[in-house]
C-alpha atoms as a PDB file:
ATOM      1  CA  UNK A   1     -16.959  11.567  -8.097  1.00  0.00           C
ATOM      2  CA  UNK A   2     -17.400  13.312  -4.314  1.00  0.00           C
ATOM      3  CA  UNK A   3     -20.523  11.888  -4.128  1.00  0.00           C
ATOM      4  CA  UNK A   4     -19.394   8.077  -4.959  1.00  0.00           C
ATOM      5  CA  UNK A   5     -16.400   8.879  -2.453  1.00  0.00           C
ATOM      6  CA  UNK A   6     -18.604  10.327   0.319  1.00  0.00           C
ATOM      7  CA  UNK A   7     -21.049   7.046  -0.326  1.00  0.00           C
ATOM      8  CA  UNK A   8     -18.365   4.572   0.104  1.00  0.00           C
ATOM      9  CA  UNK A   9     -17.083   6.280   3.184  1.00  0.00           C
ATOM     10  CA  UNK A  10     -20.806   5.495   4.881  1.00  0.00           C
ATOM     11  CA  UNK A  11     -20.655   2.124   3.663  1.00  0.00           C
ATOM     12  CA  UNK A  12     -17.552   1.277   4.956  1.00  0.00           C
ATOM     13  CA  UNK A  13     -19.098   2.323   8.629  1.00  0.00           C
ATOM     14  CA  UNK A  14     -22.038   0.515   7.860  1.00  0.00           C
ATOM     15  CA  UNK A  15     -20.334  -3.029   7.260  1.00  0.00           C
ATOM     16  CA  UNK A  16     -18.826  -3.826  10.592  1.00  0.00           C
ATOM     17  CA  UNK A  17     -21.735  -4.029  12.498  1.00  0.00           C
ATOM     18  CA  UNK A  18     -23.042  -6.420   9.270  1.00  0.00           C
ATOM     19  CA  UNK A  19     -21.043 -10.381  10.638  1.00  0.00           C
ATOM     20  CA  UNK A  20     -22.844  -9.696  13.928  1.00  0.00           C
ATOM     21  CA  UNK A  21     -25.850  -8.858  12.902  1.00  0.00           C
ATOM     22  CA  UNK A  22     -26.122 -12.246   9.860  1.00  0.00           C
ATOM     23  CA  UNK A  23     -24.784 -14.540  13.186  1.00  0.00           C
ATOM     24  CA  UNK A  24     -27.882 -13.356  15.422  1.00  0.00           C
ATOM     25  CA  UNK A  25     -29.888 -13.580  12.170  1.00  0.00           C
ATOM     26  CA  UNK A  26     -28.234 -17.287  10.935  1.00  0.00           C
ATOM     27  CA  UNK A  27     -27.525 -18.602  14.459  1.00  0.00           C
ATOM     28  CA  UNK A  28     -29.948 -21.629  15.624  1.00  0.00           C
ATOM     29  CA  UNK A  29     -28.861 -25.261  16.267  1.00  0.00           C
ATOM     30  CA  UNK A  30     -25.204 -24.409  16.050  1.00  0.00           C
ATOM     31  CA  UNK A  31     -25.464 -22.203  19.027  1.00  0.00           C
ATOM     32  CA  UNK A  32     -25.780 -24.925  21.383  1.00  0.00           C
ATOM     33  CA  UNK A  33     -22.939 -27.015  19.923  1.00  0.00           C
ATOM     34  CA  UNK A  34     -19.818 -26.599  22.419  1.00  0.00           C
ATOM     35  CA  UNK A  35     -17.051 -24.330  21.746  1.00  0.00           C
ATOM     36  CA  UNK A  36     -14.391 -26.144  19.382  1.00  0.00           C
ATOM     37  CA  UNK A  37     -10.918 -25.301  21.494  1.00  0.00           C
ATOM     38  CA  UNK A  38      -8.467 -23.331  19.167  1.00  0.00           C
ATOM     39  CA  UNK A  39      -5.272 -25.164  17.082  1.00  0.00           C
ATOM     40  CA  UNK A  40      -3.207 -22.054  16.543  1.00  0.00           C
ATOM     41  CA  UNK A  41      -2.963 -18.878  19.094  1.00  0.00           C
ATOM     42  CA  UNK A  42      -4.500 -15.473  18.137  1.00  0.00           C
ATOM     43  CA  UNK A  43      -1.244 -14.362  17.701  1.00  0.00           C
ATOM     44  CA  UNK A  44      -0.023 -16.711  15.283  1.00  0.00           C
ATOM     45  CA  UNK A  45      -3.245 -16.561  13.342  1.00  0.00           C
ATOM     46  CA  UNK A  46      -2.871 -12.674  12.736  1.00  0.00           C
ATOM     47  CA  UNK A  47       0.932 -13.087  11.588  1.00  0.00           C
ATOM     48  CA  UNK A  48      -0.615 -16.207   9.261  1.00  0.00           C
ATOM     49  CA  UNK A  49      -3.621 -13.355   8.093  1.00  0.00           C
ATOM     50  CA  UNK A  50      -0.967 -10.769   7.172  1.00  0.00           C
ATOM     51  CA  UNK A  51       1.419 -12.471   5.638  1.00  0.00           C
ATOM     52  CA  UNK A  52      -1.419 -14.498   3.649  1.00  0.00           C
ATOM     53  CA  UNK A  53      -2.544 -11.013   2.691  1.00  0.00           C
ATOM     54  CA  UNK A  54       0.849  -9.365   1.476  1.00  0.00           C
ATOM     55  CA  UNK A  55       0.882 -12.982  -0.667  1.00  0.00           C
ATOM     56  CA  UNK A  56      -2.394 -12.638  -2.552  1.00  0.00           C
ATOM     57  CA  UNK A  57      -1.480  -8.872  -3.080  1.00  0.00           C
ATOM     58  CA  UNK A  58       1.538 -10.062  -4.711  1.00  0.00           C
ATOM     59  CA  UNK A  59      -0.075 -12.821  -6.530  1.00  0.00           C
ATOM     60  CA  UNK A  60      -3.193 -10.297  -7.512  1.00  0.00           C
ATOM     61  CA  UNK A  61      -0.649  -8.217  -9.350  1.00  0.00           C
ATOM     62  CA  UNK A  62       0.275 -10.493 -11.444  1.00  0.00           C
ATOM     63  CA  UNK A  63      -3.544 -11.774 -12.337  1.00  0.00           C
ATOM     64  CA  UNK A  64      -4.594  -8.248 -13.045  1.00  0.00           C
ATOM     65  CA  UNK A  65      -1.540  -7.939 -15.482  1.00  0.00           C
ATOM     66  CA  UNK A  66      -2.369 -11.563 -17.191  1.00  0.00           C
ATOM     67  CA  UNK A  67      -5.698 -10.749 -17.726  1.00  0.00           C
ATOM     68  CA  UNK A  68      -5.840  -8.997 -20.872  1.00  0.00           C
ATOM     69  CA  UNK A  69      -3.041 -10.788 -22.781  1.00  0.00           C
ATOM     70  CA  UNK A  70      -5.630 -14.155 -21.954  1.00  0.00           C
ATOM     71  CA  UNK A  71      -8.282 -12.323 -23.331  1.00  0.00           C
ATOM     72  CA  UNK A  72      -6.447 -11.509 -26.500  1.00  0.00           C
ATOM     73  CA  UNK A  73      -5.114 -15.128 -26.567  1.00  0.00           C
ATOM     74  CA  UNK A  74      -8.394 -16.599 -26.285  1.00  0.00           C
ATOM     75  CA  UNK A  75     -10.370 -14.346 -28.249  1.00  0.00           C
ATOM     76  CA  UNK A  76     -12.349 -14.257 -24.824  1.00  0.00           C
ATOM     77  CA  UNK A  77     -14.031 -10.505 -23.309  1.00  0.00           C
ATOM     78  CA  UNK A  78     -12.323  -8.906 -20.345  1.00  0.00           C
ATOM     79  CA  UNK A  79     -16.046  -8.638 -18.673  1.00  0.00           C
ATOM     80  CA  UNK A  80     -16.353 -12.423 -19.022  1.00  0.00           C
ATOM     81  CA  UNK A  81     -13.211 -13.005 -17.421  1.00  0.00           C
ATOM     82  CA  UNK A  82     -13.381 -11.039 -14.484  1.00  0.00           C
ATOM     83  CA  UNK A  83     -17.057 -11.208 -13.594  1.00  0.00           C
ATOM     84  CA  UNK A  84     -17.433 -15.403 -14.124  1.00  0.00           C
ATOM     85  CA  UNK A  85     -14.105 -16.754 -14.414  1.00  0.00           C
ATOM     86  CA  UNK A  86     -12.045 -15.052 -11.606  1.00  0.00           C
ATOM     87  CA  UNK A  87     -14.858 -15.149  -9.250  1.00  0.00           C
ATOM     88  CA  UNK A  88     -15.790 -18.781  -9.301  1.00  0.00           C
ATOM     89  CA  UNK A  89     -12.044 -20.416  -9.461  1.00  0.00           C
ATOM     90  CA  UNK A  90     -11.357 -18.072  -6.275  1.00  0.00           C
ATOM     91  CA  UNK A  91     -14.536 -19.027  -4.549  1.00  0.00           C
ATOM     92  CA  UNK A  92     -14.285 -22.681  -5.514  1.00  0.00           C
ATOM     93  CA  UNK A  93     -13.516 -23.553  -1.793  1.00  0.00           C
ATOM     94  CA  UNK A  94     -16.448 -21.617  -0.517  1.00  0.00           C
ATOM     95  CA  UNK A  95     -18.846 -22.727  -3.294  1.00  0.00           C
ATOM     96  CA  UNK A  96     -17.920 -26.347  -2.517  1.00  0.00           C
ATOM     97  CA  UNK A  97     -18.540 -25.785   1.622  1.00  0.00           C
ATOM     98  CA  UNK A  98     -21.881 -24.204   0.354  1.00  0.00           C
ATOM     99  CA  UNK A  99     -23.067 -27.401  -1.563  1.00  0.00           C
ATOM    100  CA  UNK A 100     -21.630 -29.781   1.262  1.00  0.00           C
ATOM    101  CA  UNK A 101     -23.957 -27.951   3.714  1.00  0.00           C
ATOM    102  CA  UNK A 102     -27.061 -27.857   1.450  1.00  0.00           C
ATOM    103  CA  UNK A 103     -26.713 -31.599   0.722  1.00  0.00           C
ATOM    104  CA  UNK A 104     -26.807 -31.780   4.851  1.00  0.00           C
ATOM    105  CA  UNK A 105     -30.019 -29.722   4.761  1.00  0.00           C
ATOM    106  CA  UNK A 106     -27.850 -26.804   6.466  1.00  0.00           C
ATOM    107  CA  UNK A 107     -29.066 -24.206   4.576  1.00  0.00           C
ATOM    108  CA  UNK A 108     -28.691 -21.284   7.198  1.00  0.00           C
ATOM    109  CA  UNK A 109     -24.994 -21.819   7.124  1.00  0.00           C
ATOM    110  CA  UNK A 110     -25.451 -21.888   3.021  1.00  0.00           C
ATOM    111  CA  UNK A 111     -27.228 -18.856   3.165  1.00  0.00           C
ATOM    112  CA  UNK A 112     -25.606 -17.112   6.154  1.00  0.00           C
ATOM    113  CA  UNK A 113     -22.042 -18.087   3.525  1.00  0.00           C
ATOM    114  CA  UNK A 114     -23.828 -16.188   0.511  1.00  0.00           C
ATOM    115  CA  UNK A 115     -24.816 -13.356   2.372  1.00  0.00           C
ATOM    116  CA  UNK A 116     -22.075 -13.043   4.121  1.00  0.00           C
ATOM    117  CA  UNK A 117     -19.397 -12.980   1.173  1.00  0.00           C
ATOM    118  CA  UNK A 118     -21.954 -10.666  -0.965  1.00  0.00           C
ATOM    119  CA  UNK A 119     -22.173  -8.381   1.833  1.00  0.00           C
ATOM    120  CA  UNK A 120     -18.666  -8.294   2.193  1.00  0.00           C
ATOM    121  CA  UNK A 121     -17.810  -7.670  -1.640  1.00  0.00           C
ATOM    122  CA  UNK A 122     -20.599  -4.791  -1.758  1.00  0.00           C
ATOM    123  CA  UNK A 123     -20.047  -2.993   1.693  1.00  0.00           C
ATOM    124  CA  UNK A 124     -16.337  -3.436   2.546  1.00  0.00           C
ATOM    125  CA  UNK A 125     -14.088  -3.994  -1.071  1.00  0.00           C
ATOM    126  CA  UNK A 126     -15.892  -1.789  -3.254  1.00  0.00           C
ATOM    127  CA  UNK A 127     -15.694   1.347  -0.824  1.00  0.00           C
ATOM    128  CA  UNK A 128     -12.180   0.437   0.238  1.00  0.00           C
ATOM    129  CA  UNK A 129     -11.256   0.345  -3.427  1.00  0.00           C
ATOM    130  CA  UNK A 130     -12.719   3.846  -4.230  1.00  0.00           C
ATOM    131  CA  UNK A 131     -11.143   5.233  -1.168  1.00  0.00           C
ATOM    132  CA  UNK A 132      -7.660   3.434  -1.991  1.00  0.00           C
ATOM    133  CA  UNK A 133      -8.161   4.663  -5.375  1.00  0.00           C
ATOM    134  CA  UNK A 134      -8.897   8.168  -4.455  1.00  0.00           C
ATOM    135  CA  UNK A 135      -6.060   7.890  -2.239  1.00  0.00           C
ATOM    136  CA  UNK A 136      -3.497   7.009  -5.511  1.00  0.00           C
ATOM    137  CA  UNK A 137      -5.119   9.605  -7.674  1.00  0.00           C
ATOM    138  CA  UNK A 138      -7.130   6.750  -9.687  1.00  0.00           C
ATOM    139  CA  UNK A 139     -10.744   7.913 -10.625  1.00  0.00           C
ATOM    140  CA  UNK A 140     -12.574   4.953  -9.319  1.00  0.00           C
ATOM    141  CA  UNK A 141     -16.275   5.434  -8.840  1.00  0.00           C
ATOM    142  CA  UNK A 142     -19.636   4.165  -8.452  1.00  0.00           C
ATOM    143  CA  UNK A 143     -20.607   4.791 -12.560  1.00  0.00           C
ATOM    144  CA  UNK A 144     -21.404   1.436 -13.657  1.00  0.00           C
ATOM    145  CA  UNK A 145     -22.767   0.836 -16.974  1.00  0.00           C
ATOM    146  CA  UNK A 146     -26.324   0.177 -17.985  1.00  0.00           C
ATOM    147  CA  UNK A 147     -25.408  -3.592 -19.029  1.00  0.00           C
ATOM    148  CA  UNK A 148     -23.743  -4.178 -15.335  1.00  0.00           C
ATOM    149  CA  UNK A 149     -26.648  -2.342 -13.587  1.00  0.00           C
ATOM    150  CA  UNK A 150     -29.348  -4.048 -15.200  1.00  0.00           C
ATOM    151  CA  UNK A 151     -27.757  -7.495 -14.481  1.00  0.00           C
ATOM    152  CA  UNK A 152     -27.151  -7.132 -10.808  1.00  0.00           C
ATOM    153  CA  UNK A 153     -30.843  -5.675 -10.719  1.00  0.00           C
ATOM    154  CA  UNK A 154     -32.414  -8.827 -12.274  1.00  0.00           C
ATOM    155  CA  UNK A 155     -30.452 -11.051 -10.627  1.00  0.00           C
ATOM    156  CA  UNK A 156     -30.927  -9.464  -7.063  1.00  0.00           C
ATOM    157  CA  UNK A 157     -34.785 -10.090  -7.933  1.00  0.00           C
ATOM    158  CA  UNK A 158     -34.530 -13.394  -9.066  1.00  0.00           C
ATOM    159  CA  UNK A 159     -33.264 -14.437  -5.643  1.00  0.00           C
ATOM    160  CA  UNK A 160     -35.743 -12.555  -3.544  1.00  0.00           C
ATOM    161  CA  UNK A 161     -37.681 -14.558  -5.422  1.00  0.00           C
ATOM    162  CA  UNK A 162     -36.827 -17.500  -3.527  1.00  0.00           C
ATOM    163  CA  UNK A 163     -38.932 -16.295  -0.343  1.00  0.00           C
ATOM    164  CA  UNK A 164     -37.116 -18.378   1.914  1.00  0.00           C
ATOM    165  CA  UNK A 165     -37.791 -21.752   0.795  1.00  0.00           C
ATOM    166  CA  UNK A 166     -36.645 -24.137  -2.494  1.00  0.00           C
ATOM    167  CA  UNK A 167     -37.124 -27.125  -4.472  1.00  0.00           C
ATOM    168  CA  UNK A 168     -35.585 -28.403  -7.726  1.00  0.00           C
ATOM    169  CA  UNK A 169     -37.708 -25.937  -9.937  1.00  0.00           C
ATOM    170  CA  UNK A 170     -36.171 -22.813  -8.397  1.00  0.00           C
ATOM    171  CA  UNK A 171     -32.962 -24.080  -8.276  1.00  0.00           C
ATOM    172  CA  UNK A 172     -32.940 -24.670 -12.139  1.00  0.00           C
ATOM    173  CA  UNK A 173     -34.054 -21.566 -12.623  1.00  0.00           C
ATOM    174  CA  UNK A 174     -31.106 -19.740 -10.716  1.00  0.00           C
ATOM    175  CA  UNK A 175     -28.635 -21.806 -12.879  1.00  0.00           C
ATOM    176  CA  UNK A 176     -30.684 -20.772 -15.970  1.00  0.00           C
ATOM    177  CA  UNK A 177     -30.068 -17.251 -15.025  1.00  0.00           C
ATOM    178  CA  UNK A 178     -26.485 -17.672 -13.817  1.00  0.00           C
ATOM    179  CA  UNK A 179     -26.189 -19.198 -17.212  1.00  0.00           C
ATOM    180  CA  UNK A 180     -28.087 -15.836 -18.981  1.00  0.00           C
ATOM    181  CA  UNK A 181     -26.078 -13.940 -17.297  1.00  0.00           C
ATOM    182  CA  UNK A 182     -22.434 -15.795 -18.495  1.00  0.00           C
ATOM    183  CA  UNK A 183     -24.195 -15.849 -21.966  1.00  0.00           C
ATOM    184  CA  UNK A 184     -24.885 -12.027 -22.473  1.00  0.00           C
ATOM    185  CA  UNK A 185     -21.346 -11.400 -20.855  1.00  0.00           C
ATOM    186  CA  UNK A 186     -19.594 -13.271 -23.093  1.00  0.00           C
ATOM    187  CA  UNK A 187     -21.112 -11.194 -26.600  1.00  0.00           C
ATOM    188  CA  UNK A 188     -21.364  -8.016 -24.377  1.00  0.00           C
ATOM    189  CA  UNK A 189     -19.305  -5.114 -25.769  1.00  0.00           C
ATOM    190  CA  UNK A 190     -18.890  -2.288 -23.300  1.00  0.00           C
ATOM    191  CA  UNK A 191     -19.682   1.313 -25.667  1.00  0.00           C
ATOM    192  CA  UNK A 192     -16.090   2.720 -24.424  1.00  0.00           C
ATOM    193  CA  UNK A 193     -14.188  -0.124 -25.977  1.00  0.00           C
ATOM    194  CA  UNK A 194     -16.535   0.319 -29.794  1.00  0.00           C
ATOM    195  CA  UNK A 195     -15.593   4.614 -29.340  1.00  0.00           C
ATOM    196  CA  UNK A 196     -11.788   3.368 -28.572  1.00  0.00           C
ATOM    197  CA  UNK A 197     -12.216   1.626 -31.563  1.00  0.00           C
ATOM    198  CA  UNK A 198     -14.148   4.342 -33.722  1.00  0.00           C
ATOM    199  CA  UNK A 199     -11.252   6.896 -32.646  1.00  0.00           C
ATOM    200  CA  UNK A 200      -8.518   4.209 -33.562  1.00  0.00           C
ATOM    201  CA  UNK A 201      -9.938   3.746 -36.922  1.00  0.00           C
END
């Protein structure tokens, strides 16, 4: 547990520098393009950013506590729910930019967009949730199971894979895994939940 803590407190310093970095990496064309002249001041977009935030937090709290009676209602795993469902109805907007931009053969803003929003997840909300969970007493860590583990491992590789360039055959096979992947979450039983129900039996 003071390991997974300590981790996440270097990740966290490690993602700020990350935005810049992907911008000098993406950047090309778009860098010539002149400057777009702001609709809203700085100020009024921070009070808009907090009070979106205090919002979704609300909202959020709600989800979390609607999650399980769905998956009871719907005969439907928690693991499928939170890993396929939630992600893709809250990223519909950025999925949708992403495929507007491919279809424009933009695909270092598609990419740059990916990256981005996986970088963010992995080194900003997952060692901000440890710490906030360390700070409430929660015992949040870095122990993910074998299933999870394995998953994110193959499907890291299958997109190195890619090397940079694409056609229709690659592309199928990403959706073929995304749809593996949905598949073997959807039968997958986590080993805590069969011992819960071992014990309860």
């Amino acid at each position: 547990m003071h390991v997974d803590r300590g981790l996440q407190l270097l990740a966290a310093n490690y993602y700020p520098p990350c935005p810049q970095s992907e911008q000098e990496g993406v950047g090309g064309e778009d860098e010539s393009d002149e400057e777009e002249a702001p609709e809203i001041t700085q100020w009024e977009a921070i009070g808009w950013l907090a009070f979106l935030i205090v919002w979704v937090s609300v909202l959020s709290g709600y989800l979390v506590d609607a999650i399980q009676g769905v998956s009871d209602s719907f005969n439907m795993p928690v693991a499928f729910i939170s890993v396929l469902l939630l992600p893709n109805v809250g990223n519909a907007a950025e999925h949708a930019s992403a495929i507007m931009f491919a279809m424009k053969d933009k695909l270092d803003i598609t990419l740059g967009g990916a990256i981005g929003s996986s970088t963010q997840i992995s080194m900003f909300v997952i060692p901000f949730c440890v710490v906030v969970g360390w700070i409430m007493g929660q015992p949040m860590d870095l122990n993910f199971q074998l299933f999870e583990t394995t998953t994110l491992f193959i499907s890291v590789s299958r997109g190195i894979y890619v090397e940079g360039t694409s056609n229709y055959f690659k592309g199928l096979m990403l959706i073929l895994c995304y749809l593996i992947v949905a598949a073997s979450f959807f039968v997958h039983v986590d080993p805590s939940e069969v011992e819960a129900t071992i014990d309860g039996n």
